[in-house]
N, C-alpha and C. Protein backbone atom coordinates (compact mmCIF):
# COMPACT_ATOMS: atom_id res chain seq x y z
N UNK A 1 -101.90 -124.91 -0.51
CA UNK A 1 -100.46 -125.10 -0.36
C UNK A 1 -99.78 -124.64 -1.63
N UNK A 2 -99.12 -123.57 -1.65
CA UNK A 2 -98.37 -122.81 -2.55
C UNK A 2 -97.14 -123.95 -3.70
N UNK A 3 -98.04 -124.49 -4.85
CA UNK A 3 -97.20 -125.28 -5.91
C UNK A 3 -97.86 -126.54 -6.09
N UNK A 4 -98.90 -126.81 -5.56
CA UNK A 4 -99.75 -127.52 -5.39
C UNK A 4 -101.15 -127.50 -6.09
N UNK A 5 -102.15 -128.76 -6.18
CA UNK A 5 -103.01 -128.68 -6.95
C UNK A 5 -103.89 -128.47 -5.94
N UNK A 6 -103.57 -128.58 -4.80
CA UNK A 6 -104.77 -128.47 -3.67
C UNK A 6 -105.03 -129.57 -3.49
N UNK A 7 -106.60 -129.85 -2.74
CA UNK A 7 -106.99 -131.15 -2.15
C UNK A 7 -107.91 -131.46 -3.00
N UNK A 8 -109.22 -132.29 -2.91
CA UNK A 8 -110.24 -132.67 -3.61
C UNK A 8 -111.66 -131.57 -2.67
N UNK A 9 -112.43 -131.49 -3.86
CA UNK A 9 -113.45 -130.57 -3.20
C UNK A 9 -114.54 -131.71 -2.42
N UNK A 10 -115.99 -131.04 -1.14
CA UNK A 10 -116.20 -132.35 -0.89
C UNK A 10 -117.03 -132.80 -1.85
N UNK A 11 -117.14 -134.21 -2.23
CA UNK A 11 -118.08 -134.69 -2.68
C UNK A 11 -117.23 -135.11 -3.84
N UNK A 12 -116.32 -135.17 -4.02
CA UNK A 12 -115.26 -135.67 -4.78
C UNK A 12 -114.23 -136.32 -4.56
N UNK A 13 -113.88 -137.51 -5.19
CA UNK A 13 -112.97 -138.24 -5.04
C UNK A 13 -112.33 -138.31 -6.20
N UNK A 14 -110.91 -138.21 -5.49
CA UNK A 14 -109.76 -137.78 -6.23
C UNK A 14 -108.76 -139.63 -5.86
N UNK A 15 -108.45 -139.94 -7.34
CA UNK A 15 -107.32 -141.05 -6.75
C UNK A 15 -106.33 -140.93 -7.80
N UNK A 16 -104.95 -141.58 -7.04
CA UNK A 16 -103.76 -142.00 -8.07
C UNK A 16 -103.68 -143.16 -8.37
N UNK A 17 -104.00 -143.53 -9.59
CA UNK A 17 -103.95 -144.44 -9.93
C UNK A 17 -102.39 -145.16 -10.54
N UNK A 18 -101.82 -146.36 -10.25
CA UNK A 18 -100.68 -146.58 -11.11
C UNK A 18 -100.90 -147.28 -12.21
N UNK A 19 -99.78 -147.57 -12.79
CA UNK A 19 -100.10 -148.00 -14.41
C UNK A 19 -100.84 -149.62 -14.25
N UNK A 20 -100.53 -150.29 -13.38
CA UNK A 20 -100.99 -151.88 -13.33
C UNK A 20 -102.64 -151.41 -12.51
N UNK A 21 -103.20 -150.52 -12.13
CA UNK A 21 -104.71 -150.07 -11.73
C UNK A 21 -104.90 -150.28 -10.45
N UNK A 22 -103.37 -150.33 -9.83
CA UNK A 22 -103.44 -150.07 -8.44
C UNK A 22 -103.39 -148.80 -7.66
N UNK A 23 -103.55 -148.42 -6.66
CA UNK A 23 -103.78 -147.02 -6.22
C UNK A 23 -102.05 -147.07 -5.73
N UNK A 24 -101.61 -145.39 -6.14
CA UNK A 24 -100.67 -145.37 -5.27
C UNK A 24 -100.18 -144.55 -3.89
N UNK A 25 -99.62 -144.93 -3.21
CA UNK A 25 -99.32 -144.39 -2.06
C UNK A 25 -98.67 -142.98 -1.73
N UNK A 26 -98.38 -142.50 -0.70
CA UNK A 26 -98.16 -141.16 -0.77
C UNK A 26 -96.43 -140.73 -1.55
N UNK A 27 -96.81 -139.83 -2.20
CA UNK A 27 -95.15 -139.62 -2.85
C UNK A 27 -94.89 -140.29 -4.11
N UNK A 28 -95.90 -141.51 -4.44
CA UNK A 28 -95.81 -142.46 -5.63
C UNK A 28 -96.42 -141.25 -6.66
N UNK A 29 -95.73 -141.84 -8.04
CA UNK A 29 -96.47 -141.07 -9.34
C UNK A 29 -97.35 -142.21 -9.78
N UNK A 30 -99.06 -141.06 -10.05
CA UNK A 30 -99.99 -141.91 -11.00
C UNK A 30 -100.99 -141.28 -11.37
N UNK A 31 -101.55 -141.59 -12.33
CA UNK A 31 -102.62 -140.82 -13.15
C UNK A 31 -103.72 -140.49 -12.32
N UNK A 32 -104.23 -138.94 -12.72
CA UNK A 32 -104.74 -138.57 -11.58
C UNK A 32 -106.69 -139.29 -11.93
N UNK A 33 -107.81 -139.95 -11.12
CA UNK A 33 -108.62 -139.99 -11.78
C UNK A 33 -109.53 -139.83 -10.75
N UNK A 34 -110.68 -139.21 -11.57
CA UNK A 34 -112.21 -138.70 -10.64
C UNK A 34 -113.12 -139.49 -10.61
N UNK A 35 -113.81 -139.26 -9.24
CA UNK A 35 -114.61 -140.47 -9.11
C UNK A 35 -115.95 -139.40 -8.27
N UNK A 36 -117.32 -139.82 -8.35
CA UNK A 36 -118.34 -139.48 -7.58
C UNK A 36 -118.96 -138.93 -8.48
N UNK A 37 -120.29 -138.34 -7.81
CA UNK A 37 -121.80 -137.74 -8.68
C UNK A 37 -121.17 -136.62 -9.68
N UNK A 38 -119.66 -135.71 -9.54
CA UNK A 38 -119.57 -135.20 -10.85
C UNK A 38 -119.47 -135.44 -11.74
N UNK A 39 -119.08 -137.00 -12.06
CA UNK A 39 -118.67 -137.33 -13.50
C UNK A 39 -120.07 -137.62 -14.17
N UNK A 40 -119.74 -137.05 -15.17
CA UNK A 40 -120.54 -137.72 -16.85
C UNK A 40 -120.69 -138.94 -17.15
N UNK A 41 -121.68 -139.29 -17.78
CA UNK A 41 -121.25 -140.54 -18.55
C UNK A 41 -120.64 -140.75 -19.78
N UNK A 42 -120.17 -139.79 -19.95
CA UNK A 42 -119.27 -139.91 -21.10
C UNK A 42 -119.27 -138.73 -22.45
N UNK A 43 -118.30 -138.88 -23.42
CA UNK A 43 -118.47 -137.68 -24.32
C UNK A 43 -119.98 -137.61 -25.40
N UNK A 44 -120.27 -136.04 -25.37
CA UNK A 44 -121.19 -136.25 -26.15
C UNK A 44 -120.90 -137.39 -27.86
N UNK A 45 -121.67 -138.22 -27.73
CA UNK A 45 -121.78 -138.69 -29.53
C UNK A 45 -120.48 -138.93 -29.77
N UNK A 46 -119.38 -139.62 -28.50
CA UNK A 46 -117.80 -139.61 -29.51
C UNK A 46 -117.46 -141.33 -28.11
N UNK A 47 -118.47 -142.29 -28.62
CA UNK A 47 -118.06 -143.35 -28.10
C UNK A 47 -116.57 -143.90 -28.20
N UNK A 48 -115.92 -143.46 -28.73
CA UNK A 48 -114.28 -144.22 -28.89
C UNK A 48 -113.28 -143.30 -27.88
N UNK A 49 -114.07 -141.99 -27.94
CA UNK A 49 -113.21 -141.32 -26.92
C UNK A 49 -113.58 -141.56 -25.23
N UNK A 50 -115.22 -141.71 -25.47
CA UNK A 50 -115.42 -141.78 -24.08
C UNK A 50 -115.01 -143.51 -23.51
N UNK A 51 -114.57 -144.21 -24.34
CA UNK A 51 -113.99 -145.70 -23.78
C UNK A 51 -112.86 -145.41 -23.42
N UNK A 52 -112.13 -144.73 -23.95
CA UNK A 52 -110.77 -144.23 -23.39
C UNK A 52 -110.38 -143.69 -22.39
N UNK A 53 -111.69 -142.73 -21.92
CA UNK A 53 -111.27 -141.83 -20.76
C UNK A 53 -111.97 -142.14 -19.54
N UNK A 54 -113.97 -142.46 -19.71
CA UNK A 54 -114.33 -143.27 -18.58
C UNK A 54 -114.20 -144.89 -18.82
N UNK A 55 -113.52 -145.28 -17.85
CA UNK A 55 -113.28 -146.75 -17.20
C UNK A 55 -114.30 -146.83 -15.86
N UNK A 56 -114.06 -148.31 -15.76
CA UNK A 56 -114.52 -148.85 -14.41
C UNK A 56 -113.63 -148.43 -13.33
N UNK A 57 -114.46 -148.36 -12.30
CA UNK A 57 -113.84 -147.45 -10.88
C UNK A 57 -112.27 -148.86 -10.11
N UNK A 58 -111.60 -148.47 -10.33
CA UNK A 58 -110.27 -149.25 -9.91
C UNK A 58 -110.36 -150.30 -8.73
N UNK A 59 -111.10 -149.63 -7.85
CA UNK A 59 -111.61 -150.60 -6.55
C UNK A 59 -112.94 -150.92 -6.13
N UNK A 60 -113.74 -150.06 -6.79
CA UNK A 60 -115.42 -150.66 -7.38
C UNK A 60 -116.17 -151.52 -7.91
N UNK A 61 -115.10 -151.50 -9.44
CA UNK A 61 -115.77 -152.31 -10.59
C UNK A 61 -116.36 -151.29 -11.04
N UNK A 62 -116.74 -152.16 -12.34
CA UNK A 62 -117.60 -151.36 -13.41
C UNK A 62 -119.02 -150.70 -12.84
N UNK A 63 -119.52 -150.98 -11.19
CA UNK A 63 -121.10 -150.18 -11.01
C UNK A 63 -120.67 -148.44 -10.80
N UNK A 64 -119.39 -148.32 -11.25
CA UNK A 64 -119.32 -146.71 -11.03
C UNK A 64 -118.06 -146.57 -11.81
N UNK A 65 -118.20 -145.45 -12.92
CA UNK A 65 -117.35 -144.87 -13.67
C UNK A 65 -116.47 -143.65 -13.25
N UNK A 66 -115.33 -144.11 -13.92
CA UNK A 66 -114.51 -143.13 -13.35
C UNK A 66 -113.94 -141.93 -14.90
N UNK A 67 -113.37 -141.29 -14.25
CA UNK A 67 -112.66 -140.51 -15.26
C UNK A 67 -111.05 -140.88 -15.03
N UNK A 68 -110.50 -140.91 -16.54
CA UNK A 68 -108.63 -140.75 -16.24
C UNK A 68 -108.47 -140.04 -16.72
N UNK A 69 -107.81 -138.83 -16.05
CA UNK A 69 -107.32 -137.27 -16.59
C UNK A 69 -106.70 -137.47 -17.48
N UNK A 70 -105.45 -138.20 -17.82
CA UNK A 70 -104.24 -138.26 -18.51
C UNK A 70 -103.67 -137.67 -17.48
N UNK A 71 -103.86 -136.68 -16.34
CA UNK A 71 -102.61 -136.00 -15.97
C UNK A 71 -101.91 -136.99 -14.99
N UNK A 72 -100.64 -136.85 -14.86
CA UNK A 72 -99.65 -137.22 -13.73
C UNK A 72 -99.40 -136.63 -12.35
N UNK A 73 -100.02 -137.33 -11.55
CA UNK A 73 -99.60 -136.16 -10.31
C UNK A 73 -98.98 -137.10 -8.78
N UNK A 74 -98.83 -136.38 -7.70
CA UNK A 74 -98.33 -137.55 -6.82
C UNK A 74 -99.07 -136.64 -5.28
N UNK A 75 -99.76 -137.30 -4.77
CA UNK A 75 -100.40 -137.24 -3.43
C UNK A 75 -99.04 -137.29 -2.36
N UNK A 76 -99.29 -135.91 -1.75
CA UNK A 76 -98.08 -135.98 -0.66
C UNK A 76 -98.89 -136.51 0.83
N UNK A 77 -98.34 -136.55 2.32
CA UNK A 77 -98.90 -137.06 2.97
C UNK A 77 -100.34 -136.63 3.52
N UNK A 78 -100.22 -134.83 3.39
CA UNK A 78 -101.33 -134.54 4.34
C UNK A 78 -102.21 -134.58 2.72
N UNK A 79 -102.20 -135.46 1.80
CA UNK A 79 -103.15 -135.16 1.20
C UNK A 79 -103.46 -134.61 -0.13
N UNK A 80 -102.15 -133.12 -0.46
CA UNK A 80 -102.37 -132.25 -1.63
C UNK A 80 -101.44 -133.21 -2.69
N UNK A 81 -102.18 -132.56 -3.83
CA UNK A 81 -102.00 -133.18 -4.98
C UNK A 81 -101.16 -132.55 -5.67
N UNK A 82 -99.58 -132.92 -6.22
CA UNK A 82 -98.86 -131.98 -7.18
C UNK A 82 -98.48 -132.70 -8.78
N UNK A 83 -99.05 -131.81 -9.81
CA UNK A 83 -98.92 -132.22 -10.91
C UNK A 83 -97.34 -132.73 -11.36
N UNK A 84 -97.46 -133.67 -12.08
CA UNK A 84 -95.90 -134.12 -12.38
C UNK A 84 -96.28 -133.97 -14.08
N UNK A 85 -97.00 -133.93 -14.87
CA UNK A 85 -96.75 -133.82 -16.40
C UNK A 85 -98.14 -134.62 -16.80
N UNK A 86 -97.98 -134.50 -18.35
CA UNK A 86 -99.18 -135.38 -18.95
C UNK A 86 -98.59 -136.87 -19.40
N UNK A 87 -99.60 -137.58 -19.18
CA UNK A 87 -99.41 -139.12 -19.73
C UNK A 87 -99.05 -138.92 -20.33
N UNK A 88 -99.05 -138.40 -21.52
CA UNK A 88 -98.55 -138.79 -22.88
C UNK A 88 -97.26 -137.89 -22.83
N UNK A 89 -96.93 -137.48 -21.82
CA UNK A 89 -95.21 -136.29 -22.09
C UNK A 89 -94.42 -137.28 -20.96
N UNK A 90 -94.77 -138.36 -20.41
CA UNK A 90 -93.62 -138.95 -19.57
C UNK A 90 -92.92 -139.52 -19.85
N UNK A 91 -91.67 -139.35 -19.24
CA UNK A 91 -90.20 -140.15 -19.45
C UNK A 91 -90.14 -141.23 -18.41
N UNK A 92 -89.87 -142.68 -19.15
CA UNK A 92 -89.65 -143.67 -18.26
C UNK A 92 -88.31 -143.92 -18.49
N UNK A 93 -87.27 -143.99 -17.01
CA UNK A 93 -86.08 -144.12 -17.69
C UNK A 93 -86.31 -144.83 -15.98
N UNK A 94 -85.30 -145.77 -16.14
CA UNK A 94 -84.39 -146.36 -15.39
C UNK A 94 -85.26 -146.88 -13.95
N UNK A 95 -85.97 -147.33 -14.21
CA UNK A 95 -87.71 -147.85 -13.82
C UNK A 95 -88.57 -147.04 -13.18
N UNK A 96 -88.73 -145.56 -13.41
CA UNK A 96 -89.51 -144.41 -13.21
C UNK A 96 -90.13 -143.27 -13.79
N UNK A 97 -91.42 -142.92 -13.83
CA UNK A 97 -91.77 -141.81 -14.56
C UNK A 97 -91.75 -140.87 -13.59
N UNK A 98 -91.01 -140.28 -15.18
CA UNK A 98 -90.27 -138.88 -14.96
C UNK A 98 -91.24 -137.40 -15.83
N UNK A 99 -91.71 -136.48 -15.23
CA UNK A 99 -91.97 -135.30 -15.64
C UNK A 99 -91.37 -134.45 -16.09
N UNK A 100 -91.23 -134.13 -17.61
CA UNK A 100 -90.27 -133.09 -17.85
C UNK A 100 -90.68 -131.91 -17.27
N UNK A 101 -91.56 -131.71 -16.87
CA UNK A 101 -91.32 -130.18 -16.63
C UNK A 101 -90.81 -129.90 -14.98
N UNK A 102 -90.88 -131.42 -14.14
CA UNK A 102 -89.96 -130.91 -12.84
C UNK A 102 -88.84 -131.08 -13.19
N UNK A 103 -88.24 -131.46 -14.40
CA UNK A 103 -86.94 -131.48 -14.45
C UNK A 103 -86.58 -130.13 -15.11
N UNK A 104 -87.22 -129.52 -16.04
CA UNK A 104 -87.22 -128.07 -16.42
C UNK A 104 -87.29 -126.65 -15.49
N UNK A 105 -88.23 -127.21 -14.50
CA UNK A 105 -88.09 -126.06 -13.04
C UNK A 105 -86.59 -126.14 -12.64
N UNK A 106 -86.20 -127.05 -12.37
CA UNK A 106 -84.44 -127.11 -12.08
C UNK A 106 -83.73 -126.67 -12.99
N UNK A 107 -83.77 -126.44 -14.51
CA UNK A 107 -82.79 -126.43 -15.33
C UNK A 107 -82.61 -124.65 -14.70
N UNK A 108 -84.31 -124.33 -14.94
CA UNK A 108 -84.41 -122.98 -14.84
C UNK A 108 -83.88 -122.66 -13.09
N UNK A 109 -84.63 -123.26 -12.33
CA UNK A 109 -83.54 -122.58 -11.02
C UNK A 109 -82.36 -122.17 -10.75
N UNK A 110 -81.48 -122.73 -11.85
CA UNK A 110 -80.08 -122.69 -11.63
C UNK A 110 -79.66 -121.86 -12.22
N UNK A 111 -80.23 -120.63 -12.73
CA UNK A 111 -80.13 -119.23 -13.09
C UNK A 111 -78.90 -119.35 -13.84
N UNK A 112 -79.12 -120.32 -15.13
CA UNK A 112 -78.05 -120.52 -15.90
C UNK A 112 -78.31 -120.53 -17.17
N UNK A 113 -80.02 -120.42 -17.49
CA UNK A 113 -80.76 -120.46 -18.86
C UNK A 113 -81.46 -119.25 -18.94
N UNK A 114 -82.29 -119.46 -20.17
CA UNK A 114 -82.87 -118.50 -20.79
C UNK A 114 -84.24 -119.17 -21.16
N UNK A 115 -83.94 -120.59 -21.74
CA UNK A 115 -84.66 -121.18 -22.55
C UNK A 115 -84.29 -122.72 -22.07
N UNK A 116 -85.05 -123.48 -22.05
CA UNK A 116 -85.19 -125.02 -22.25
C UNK A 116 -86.50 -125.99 -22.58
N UNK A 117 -85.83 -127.19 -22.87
CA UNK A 117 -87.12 -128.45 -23.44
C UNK A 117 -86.49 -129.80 -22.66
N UNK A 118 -87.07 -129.97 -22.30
CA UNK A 118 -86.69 -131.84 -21.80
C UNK A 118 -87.28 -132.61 -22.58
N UNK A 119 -86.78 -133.21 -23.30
CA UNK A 119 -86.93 -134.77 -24.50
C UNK A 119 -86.24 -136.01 -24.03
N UNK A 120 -86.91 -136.71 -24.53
CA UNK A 120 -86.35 -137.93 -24.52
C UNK A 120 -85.78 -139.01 -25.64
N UNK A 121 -85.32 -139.41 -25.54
CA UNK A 121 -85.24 -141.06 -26.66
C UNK A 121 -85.06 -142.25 -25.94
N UNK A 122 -85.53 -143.40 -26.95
CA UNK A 122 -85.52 -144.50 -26.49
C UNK A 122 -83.70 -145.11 -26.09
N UNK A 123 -83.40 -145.91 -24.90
CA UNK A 123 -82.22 -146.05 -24.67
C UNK A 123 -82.65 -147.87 -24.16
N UNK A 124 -81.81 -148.49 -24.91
CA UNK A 124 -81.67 -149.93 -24.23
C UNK A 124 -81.35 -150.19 -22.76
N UNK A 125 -80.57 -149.74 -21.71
CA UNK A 125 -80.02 -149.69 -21.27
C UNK A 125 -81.05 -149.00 -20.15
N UNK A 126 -81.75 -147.75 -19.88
CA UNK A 126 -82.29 -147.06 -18.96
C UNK A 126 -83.65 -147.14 -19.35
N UNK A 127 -84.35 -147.43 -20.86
CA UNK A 127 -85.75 -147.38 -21.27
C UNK A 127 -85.42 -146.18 -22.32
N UNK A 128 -85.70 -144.90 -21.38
CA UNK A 128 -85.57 -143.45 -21.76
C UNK A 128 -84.45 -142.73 -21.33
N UNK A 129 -83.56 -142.31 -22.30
CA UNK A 129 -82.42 -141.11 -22.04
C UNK A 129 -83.22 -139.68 -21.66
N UNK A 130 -82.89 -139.04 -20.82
CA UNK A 130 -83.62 -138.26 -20.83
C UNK A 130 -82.91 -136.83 -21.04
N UNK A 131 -82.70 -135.69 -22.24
CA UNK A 131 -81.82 -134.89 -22.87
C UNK A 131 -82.83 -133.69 -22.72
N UNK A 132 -81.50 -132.60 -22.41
CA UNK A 132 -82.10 -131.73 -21.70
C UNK A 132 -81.40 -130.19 -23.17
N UNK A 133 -82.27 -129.85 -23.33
CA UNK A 133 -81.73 -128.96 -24.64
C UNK A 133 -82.06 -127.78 -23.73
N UNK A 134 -80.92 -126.84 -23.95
CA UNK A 134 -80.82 -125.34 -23.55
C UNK A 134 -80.01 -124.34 -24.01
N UNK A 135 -80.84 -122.99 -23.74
CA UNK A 135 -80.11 -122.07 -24.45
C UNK A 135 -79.74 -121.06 -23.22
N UNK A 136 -78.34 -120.90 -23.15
CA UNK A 136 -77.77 -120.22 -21.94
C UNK A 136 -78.05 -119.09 -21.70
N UNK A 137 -77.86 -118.29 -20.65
CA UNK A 137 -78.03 -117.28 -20.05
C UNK A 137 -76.07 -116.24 -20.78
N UNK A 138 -76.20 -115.25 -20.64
CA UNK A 138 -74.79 -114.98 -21.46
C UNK A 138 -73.77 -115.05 -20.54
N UNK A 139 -74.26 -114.79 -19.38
CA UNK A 139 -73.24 -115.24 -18.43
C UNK A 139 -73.63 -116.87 -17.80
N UNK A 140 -74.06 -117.81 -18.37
CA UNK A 140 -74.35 -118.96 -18.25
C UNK A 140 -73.37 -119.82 -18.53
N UNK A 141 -73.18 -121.09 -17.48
CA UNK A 141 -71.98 -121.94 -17.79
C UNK A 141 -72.72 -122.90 -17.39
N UNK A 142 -72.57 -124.30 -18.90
CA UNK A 142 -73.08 -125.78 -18.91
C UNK A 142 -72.29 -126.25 -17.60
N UNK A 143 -71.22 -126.13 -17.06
CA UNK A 143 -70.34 -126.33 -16.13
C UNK A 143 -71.73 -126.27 -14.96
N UNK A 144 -71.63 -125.12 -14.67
CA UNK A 144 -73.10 -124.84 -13.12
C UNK A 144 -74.32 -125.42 -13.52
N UNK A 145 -74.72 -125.38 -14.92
CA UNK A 145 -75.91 -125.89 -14.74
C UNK A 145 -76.12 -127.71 -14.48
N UNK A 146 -74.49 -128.06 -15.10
CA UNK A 146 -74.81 -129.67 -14.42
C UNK A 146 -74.26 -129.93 -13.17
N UNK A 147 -73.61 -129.86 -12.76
CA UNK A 147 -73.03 -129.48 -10.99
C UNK A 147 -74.62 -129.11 -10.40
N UNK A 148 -75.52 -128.09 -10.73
CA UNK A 148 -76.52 -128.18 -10.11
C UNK A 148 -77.85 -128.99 -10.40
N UNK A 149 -77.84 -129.63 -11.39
CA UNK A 149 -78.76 -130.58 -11.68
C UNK A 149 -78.14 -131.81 -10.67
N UNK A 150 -76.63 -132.24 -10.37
CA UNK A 150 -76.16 -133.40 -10.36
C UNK A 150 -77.14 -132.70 -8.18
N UNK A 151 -76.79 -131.46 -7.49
CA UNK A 151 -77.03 -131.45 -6.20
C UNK A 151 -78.52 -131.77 -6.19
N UNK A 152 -79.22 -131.33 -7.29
CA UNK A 152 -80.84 -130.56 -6.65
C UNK A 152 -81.44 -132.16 -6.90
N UNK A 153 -81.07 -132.96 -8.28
CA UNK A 153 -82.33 -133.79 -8.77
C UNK A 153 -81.57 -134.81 -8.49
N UNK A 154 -82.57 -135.97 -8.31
CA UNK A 154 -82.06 -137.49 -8.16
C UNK A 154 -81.70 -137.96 -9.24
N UNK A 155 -80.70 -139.13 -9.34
CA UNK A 155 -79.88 -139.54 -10.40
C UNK A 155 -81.06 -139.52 -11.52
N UNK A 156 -81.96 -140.67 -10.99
CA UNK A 156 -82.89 -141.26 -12.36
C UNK A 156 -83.07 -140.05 -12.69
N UNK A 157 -83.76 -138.42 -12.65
CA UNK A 157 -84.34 -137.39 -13.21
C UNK A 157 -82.87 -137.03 -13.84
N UNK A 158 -81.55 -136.71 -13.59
CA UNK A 158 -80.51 -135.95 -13.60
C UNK A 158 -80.43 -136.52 -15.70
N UNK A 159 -80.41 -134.88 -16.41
CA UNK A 159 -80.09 -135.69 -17.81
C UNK A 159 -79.33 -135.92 -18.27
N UNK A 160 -79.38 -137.35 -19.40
CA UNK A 160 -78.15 -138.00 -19.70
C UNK A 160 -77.19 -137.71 -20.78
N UNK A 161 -77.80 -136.13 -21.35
CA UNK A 161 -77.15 -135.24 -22.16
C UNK A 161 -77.92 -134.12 -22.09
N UNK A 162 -76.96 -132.77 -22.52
CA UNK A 162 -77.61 -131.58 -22.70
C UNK A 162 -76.84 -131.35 -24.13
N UNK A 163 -77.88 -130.43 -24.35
CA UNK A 163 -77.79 -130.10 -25.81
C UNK A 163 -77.53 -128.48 -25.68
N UNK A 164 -76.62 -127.64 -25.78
CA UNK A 164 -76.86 -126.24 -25.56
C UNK A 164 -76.75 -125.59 -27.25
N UNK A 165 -77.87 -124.92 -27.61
CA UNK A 165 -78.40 -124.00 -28.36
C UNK A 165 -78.24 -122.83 -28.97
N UNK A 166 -78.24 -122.25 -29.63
CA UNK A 166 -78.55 -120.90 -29.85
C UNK A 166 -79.95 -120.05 -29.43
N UNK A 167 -80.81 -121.40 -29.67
CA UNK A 167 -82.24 -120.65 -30.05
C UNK A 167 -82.96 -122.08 -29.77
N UNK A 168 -84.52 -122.36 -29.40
CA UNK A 168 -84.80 -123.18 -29.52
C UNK A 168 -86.18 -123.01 -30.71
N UNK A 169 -86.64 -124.14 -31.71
CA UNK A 169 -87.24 -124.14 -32.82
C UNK A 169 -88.69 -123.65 -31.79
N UNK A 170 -89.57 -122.45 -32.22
CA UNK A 170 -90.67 -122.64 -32.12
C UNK A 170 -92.01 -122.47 -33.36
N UNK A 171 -93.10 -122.89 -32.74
CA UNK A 171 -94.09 -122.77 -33.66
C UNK A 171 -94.62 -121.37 -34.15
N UNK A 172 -95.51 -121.54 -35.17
CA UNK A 172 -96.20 -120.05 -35.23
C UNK A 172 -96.56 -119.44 -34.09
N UNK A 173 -97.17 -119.68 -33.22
CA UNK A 173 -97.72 -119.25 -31.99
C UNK A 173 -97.03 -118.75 -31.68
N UNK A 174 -96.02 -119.18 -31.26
CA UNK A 174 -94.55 -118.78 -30.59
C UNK A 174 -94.56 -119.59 -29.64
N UNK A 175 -95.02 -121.28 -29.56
CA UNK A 175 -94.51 -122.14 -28.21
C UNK A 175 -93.59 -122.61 -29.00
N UNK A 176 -92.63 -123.86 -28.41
CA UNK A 176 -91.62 -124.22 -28.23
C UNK A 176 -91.93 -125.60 -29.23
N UNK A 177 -91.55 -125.98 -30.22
CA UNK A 177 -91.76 -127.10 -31.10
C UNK A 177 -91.13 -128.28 -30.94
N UNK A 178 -91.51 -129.09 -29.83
CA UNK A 178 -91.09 -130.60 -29.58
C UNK A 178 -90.59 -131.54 -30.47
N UNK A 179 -91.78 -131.39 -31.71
CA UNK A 179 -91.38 -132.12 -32.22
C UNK A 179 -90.60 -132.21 -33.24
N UNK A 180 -90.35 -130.42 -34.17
CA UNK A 180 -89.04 -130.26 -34.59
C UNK A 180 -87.73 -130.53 -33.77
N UNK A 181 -87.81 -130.39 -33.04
CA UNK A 181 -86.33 -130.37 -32.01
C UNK A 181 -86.20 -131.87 -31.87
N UNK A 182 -86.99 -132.89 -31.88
CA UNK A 182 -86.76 -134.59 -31.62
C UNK A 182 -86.43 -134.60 -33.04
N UNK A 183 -87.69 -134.37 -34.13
CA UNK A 183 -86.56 -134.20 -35.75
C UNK A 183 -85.25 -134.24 -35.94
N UNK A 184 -85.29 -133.15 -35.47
CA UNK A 184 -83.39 -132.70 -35.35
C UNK A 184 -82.21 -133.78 -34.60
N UNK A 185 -82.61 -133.72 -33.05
CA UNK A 185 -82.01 -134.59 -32.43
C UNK A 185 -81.82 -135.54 -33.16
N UNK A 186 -82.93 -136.56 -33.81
CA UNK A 186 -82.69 -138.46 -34.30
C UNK A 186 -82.27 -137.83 -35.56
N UNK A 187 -81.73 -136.48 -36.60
CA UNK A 187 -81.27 -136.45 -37.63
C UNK A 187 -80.13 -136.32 -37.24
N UNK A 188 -79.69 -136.01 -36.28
CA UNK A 188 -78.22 -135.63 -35.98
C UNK A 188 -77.76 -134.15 -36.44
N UNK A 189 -78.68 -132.93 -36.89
CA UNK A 189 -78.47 -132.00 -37.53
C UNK A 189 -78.54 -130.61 -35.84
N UNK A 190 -78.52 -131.49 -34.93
CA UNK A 190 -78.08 -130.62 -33.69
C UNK A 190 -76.67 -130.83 -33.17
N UNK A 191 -75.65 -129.81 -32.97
CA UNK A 191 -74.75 -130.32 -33.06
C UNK A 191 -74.51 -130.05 -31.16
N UNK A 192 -74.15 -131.28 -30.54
CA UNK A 192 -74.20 -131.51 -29.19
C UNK A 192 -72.95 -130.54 -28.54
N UNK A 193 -73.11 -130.08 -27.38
CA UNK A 193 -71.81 -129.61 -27.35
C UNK A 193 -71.11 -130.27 -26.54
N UNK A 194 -69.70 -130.67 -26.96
CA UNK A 194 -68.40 -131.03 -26.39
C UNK A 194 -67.85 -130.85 -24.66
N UNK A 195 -68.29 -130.03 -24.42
CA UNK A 195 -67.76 -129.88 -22.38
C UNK A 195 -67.76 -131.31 -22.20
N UNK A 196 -67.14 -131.47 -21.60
CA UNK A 196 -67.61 -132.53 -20.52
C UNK A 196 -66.08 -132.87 -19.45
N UNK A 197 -66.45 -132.46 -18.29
CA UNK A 197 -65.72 -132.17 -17.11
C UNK A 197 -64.62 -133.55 -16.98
């Protein structure tokens, strides 16, 4: 299924797990984890990592080890699996984890960018603000791109600021530097822009 992770191969079991180690249901987000004769018992010679990653099987018990990917994904009905982000990149805002990068497929659908990052900060109020930094298209207007965030994404995903850019900071490599750009943001040395309808 075209955008999809596919199904589980046989002889593998595939589950979503949620954060309290309950399984979740179809459409729910939860960590994706493997179960059956492929898994390992663990990392070579790196006991602190392999406590971290194999656990006891969620509805087993400890007579069978499982793996937790870190990844995020959500089981649709007939089954296929679609990635939503990594554990450690989710936004919890307003009692849901959120994937920046399905919120980044939208920024980009709306054929209004060039460039974007979805960040977050901590917010009393929702958990996670979830701020959407972009660098426009030249015929790009912050105007369309939130008008179409407000049609395509549900409130909780929709972000609770955009930041529009010149340029966004990247690394040597040439990826996109997260964590200069959160630098910036909590220094206040990004200067936000003013629109607002």
């Amino acid at each position: 299924r075209a955008g999809s992770m596919g199904i589980p191969m046989p002889g593998v079991e595939i589950l979503v797990v949620a954060e309290d180690g309950s399984l979740c249901g179809p459409g729910e987000v939860g960590e994706l984890v493997h179960a059956g004769p492929t898994v390992t018992m663990g990392y070579w010679n790196d006991p602190v990592r392999t406590a971290e990653v194999y656990r006891p099987h969620p509805v087993h018990g400890p007579s069978q080890r499982v793996v937790y990917s870190g990844d995020m994904v959500r089981r649709d009905e007939d089954g296929y699996l679609w990635f939503v982000g990594r554990r450690d990149r989710m936004i919890k805002t307003l009692g849901y984890r959120v994937g920046p990068d399905e919120i980044l497929d939208a920024l980009y659908a709306s054929g209004q960018i060039s460039e974007g990052l979805v960040t977050a900060e901590d917010d009393p109020a929702r958990g996670q603000r979830i701020i959407a930094c972009v660098v426009l298209k030249e015929d790009g207007a912050l105007a369309t791109l939130r008008k179409f965030c407000r049609a395509e994404l549900p409130r909780y995903m929709q972000p609770a600021e955009f930041i529009v850019l010149s340029a966004l900071p990247k690394l040597p490599n040439g990826k996109h530097d997260l964590i200069t750009l959160r630098e910036q943001i909590a220094a206040g040395r990004i200067v936000i822009d003013p629109f607002d309808e």
